[in-house]
N, C-alpha and C. Protein backbone atom coordinates (compact mmCIF):
# COMPACT_ATOMS: atom_id res chain seq x y z
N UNK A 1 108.65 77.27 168.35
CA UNK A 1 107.41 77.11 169.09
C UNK A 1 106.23 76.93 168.15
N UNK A 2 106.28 77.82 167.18
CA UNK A 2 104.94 77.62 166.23
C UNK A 2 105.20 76.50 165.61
N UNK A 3 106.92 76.13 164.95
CA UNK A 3 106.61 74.66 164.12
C UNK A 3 106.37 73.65 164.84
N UNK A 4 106.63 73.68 166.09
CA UNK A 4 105.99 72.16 167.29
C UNK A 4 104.91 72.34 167.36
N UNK A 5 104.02 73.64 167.35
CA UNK A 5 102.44 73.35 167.70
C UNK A 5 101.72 73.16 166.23
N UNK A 6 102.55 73.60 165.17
CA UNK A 6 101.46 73.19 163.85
C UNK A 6 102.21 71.79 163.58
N UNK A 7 103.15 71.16 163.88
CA UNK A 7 103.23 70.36 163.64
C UNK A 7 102.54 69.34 164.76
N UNK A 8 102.45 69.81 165.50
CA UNK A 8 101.56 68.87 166.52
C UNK A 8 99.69 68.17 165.94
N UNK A 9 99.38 69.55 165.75
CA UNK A 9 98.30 69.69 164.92
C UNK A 9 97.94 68.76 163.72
N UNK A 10 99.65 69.28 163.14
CA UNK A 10 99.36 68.04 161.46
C UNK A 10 99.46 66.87 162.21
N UNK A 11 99.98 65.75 163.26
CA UNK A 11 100.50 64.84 163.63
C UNK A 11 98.88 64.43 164.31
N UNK A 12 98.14 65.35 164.74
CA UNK A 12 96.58 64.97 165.35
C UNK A 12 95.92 64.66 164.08
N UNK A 13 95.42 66.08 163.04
CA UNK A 13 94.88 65.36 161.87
C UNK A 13 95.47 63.92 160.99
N UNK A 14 96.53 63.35 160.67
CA UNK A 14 97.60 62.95 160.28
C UNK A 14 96.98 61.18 160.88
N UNK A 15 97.12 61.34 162.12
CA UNK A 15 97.44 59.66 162.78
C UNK A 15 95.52 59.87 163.74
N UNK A 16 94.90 61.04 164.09
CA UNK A 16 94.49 60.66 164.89
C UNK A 16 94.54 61.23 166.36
N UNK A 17 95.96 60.84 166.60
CA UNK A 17 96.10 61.07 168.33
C UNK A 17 97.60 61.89 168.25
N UNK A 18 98.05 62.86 169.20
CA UNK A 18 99.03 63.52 169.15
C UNK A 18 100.33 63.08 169.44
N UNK A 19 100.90 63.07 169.04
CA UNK A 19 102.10 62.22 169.16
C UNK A 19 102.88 63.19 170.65
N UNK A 20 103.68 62.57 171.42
CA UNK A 20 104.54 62.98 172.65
C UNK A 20 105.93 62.68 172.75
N UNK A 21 106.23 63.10 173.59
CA UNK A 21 108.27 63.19 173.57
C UNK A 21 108.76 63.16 172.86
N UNK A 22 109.90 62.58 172.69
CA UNK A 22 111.58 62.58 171.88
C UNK A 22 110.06 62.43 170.16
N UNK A 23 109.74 61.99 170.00
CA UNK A 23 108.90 61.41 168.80
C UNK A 23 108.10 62.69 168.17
N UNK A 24 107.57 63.35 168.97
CA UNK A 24 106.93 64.22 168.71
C UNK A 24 107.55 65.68 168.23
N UNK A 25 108.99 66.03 169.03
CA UNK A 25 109.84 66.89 168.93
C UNK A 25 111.01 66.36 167.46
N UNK A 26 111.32 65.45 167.21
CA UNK A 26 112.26 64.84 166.06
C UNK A 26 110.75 65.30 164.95
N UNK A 27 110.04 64.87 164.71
CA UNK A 27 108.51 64.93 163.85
C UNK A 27 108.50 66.52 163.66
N UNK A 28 108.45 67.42 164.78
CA UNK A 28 108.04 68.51 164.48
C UNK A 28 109.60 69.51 163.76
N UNK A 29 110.85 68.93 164.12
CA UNK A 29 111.94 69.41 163.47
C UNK A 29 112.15 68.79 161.78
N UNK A 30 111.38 67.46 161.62
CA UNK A 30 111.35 67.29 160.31
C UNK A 30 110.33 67.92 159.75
N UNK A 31 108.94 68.53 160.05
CA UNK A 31 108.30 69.25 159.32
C UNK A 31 108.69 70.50 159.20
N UNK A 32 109.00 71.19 160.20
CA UNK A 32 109.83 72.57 160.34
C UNK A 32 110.60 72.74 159.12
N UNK A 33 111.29 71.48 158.96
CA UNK A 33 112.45 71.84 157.60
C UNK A 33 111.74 71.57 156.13
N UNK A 34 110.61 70.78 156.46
CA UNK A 34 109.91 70.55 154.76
C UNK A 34 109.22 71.58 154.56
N UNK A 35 108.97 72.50 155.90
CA UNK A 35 108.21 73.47 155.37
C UNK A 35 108.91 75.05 155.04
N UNK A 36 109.84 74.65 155.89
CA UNK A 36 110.73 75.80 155.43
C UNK A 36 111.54 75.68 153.79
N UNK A 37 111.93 74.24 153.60
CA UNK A 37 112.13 73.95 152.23
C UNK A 37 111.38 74.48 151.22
N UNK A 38 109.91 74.00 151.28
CA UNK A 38 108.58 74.64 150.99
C UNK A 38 108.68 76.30 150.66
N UNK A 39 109.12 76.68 151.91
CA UNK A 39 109.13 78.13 151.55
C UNK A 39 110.12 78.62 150.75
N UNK A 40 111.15 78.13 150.62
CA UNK A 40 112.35 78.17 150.07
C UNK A 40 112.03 78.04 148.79
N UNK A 41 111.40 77.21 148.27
CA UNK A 41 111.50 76.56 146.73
C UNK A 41 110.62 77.82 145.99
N UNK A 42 109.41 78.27 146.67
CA UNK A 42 108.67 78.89 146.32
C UNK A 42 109.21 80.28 145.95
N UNK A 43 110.09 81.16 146.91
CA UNK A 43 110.62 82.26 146.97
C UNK A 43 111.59 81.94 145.99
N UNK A 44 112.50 80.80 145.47
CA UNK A 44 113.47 80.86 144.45
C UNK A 44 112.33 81.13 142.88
N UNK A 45 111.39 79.95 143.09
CA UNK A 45 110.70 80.29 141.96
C UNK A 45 110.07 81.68 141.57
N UNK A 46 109.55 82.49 142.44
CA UNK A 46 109.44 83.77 142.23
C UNK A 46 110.11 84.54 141.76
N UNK A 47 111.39 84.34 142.22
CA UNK A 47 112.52 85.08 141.82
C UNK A 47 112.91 85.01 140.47
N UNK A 48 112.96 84.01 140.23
CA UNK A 48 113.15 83.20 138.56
C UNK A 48 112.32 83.62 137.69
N UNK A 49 110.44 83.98 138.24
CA UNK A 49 109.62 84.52 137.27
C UNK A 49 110.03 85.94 136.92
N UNK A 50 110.22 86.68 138.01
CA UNK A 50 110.41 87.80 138.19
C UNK A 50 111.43 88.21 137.18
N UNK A 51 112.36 87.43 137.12
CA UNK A 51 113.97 87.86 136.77
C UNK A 51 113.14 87.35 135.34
N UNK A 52 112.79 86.66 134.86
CA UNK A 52 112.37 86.30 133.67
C UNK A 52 111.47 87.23 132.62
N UNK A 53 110.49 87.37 133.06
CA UNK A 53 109.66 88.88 132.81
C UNK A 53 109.85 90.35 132.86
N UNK A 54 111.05 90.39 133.92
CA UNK A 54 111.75 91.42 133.57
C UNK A 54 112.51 91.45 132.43
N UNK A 55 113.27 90.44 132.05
CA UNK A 55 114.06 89.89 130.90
C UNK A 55 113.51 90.31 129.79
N UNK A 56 112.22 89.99 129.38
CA UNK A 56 110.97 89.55 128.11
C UNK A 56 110.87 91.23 128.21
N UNK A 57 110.04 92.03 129.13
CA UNK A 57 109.88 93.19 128.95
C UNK A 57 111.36 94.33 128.41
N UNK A 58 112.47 93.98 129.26
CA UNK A 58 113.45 94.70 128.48
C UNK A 58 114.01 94.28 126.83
N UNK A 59 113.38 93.35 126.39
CA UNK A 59 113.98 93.03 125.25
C UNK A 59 112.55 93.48 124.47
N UNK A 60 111.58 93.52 125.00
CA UNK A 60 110.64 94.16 123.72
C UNK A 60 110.86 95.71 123.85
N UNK A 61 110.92 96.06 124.79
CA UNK A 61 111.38 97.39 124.81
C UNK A 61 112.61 98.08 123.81
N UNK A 62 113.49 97.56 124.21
CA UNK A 62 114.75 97.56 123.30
C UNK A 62 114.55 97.20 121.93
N UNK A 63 114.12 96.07 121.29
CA UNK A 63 113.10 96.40 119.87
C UNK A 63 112.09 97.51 119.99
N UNK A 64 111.47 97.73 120.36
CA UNK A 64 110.41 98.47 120.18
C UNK A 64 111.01 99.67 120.02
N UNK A 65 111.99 100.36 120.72
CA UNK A 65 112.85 101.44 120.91
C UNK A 65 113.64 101.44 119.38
N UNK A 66 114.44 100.10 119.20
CA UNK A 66 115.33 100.35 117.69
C UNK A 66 113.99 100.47 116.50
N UNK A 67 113.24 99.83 116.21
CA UNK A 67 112.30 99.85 115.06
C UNK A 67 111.48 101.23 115.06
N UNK A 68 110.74 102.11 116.05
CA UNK A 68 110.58 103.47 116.08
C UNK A 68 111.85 104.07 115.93
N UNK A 69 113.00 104.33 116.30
CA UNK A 69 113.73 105.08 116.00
C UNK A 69 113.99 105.29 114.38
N UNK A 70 114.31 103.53 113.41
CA UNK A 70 114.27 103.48 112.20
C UNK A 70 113.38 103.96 111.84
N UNK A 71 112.10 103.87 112.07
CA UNK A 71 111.14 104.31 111.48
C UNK A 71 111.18 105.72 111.11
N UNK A 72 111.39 106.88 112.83
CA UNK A 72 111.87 107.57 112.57
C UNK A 72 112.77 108.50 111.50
N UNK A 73 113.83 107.69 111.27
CA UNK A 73 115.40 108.39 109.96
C UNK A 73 114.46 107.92 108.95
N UNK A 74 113.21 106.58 108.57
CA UNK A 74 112.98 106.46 107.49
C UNK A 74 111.59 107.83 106.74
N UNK A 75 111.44 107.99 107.97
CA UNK A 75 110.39 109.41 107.74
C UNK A 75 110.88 110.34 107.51
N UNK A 76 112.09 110.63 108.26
CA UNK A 76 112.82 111.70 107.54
C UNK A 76 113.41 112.16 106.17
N UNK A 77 113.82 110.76 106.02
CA UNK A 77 114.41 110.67 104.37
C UNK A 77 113.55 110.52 103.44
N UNK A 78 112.26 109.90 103.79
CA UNK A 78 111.28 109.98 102.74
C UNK A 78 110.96 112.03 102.71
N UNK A 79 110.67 112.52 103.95
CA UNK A 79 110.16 113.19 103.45
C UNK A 79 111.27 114.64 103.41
N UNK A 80 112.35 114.18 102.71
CA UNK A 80 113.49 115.16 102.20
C UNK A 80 114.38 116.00 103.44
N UNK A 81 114.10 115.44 105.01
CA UNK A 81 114.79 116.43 105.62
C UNK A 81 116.30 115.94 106.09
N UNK A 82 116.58 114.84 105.39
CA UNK A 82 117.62 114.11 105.85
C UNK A 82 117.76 113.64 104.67
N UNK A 83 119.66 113.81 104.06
CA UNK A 83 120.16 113.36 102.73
C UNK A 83 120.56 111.52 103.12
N UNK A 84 120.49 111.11 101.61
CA UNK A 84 120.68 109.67 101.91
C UNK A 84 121.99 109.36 102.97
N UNK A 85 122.83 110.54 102.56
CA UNK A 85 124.51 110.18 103.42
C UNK A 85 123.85 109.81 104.79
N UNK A 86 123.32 111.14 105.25
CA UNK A 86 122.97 111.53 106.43
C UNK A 86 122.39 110.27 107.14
N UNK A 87 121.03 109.83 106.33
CA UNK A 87 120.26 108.59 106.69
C UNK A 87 121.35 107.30 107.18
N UNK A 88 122.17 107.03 105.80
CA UNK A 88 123.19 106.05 106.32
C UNK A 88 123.89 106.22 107.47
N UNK A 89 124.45 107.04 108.06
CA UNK A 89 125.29 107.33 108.68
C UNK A 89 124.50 107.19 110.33
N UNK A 90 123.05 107.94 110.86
CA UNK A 90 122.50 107.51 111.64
C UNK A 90 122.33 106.11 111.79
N UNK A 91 121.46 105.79 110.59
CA UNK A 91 121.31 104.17 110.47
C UNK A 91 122.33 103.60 111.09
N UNK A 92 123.15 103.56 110.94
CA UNK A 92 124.45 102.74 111.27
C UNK A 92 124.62 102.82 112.68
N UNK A 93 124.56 104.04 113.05
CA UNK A 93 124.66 104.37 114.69
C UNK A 93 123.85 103.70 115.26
N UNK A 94 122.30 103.39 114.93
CA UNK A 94 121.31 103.35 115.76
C UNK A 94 121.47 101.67 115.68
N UNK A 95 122.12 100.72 114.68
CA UNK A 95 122.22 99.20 114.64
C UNK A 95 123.53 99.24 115.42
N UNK A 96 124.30 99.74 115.21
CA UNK A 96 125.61 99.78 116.22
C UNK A 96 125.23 99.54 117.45
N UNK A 97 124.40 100.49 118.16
CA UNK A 97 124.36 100.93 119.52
C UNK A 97 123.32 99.63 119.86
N UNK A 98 122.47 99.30 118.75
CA UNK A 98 121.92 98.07 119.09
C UNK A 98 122.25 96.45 119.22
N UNK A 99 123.23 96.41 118.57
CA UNK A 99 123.98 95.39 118.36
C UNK A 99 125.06 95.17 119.10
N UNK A 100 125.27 96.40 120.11
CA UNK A 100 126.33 96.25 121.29
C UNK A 100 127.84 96.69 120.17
N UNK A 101 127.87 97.32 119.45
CA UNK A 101 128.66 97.94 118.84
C UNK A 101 129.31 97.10 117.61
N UNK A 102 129.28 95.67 117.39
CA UNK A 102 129.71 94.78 116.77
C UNK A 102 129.08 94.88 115.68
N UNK A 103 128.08 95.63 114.90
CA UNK A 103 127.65 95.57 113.49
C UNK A 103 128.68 96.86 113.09
């Protein structure tokens, strides 16, 4: 009902004069679908930003998280509370766990 009367509407601004019967109803089922397309394209693209920026934020996070942690063991070992073994041995854990276990 609403896409026949706004499409009626666009078909007055559009030509002028309102279009009637079989012509007017085929017209208002092809705008119905460009506009629902319309809505469609838009809601995928959102989704895509969304999913994208979420993406960007978990990966600075996840650096940001491994480089404070190093920083961390490297403060420690500078300032004597952690032996070099010790240092290595975290170290390793904390690129492990970052690297998805493959370093």
């Amino acid at each position: 009902m609403v896409i026949v009367i706004g499409s009626m509407c666009f078909s007055v601004l559009a030509t002028g004069r309102p279009r009637v019967g079989e012509d007017a109803r085929l017209s208002g089922v092809i705008e119905g679908f460009a506009w629902l397309g319309l809505i469609l394209a838009v809601v995928v693209a959102c989704a895509v930003a969304v999913r994208y920026i979420k993406g960007r934020i978990r990966s600075t996070m996840e650096e940001s998280t491994l480089v404070f942690n190093l920083e961390d063991l490297r403060r420690l070992r500078d300032n004597g509370d952690l032996t070099l073994a010790e240092y290595e041995t975290l170290r390793r854990r904390l690129v492990d766990e970052a690297c998805g276990g493959d370093a």
